[in-house]
Protein backbone atom coordinates (compact mmCIF):
# COMPACT_ATOMS: atom_id res chain seq x y z
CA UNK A 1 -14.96 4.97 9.03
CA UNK A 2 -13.31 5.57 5.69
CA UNK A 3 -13.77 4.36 1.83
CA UNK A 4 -10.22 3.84 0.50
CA UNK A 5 -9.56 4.17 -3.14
CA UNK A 6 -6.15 2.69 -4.48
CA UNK A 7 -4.74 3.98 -8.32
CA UNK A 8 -1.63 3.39 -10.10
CA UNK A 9 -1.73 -0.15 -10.76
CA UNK A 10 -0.52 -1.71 -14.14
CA UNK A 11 1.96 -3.71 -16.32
CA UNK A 12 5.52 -2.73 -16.21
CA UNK A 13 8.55 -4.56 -17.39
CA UNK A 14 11.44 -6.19 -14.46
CA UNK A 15 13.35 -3.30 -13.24
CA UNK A 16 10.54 -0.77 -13.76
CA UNK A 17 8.86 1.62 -11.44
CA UNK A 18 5.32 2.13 -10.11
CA UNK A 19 3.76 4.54 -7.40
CA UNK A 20 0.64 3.31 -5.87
CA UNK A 21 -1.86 5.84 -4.14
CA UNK A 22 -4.71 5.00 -1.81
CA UNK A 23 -6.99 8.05 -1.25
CA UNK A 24 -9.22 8.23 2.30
CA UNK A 25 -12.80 9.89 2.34
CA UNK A 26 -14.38 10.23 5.45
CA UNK A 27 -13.17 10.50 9.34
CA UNK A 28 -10.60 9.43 11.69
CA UNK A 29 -8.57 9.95 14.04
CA UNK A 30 -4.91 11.51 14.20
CA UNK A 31 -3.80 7.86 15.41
CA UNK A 32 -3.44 5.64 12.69
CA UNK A 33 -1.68 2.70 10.60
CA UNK A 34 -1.72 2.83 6.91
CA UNK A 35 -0.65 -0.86 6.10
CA UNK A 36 0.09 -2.12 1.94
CA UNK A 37 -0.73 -5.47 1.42
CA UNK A 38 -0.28 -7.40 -1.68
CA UNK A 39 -1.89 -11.07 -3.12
CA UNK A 40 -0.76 -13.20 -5.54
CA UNK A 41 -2.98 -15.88 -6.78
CA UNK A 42 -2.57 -18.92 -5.40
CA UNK A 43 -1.17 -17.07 -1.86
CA UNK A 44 -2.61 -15.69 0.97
CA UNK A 45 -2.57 -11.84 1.45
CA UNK A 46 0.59 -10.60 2.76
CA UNK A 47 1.86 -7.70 4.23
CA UNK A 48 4.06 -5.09 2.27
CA UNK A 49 4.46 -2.17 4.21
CA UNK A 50 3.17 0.01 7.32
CA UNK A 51 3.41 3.78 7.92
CA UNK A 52 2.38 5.21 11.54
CA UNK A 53 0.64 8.32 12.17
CA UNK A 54 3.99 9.43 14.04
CA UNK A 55 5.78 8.59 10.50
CA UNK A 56 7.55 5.63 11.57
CA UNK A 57 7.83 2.57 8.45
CA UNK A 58 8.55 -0.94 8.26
CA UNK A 59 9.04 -3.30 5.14
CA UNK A 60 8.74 -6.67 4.92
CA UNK A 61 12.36 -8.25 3.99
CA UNK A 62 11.28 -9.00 0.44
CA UNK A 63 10.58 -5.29 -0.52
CA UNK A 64 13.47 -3.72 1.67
CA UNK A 65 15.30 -1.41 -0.37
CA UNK A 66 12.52 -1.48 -2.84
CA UNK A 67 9.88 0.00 -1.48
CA UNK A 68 8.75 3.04 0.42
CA UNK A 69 5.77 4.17 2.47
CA UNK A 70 5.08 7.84 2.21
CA UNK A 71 2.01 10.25 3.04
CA UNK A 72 0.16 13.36 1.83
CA UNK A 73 -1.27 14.99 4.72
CA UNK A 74 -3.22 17.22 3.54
CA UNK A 75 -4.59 14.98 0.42
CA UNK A 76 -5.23 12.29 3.10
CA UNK A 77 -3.47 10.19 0.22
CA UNK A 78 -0.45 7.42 1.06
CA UNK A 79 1.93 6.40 -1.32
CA UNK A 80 3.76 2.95 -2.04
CA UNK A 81 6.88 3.82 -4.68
CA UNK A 82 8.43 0.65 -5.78
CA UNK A 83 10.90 0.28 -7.81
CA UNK A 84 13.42 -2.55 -9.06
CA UNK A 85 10.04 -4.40 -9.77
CA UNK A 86 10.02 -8.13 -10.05
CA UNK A 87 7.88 -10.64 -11.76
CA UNK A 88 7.71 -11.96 -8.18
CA UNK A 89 6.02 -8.53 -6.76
CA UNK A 90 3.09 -9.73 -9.57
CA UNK A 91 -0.14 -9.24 -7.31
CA UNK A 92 -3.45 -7.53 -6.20
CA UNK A 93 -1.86 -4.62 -3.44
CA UNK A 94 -4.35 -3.24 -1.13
CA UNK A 95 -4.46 -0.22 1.47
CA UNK A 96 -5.23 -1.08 4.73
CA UNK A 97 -5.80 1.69 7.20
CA UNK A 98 -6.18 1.16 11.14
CA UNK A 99 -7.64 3.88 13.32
CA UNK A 100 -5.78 2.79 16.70
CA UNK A 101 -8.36 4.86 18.53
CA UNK A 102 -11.37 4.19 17.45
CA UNK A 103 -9.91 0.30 16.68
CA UNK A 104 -11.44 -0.20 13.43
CA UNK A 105 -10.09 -0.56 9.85
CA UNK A 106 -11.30 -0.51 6.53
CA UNK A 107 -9.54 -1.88 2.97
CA UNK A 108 -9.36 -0.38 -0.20
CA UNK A 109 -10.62 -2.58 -3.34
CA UNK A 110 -7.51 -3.42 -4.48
CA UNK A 111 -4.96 -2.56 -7.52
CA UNK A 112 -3.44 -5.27 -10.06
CA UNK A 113 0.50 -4.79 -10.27
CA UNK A 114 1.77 -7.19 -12.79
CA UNK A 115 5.22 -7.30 -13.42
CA UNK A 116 6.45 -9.10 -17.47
CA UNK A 117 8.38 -8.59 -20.04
């Protein structure tokens, strides 16, 4: 199994930008789903984002647009650009990733994203 570490958290006005980055160290397997997640307090952990090991992507409808899933190969390192940010998108986002083979997954610790003027 992995240890995922998330950066690139922070405070950024409506309308800004952010990149989040979730790092992998350790082993799987060349089939796997890299899933974002976000929290807000008060809510239960939804789901953001998923890219597949054979590239494909899907958004949730609130983050269409907005959003976009993208990988590093070869510094086992995803990406979640946003952009457009609303005070709404305000939450904890985690990594998620889910080795389809060996059918286990493992979370990252989590990265604030607050969104205020």
């Amino acid at each position: 199994q992995v240890q995922l570490v998330e950066s690139g958290g922070g405070l950024v006005q409506p309308g800004g930008s952010l990149r989040l980055s979730c790092v992998a160290s350790g082993s799987f397997t060349d089939d796997w789903r890299m899933s974002w997640y976000r929290q807000a307090p008060g809510n239960s952990r939804e789901l953001v984002g998923t890219i597949s090991s054979d590239g494909t992507t899907k958004y949730a409808d609130s983050v269409k647009g907005r959003f976009a899933i993208s990988e590093d190969k070869f510094k086992r390192t995803w990406f979640l650009q946003m952009i457009s940010l609303q005070p709404e998108d305000t939450a904890i986002y985690y990594c998620n990733l889910y080795d389809l083979r060996l059918l286990w997954n493992d979370w990252g610790q989590g990265t604030q994203v607050t969104v205020s003027s």
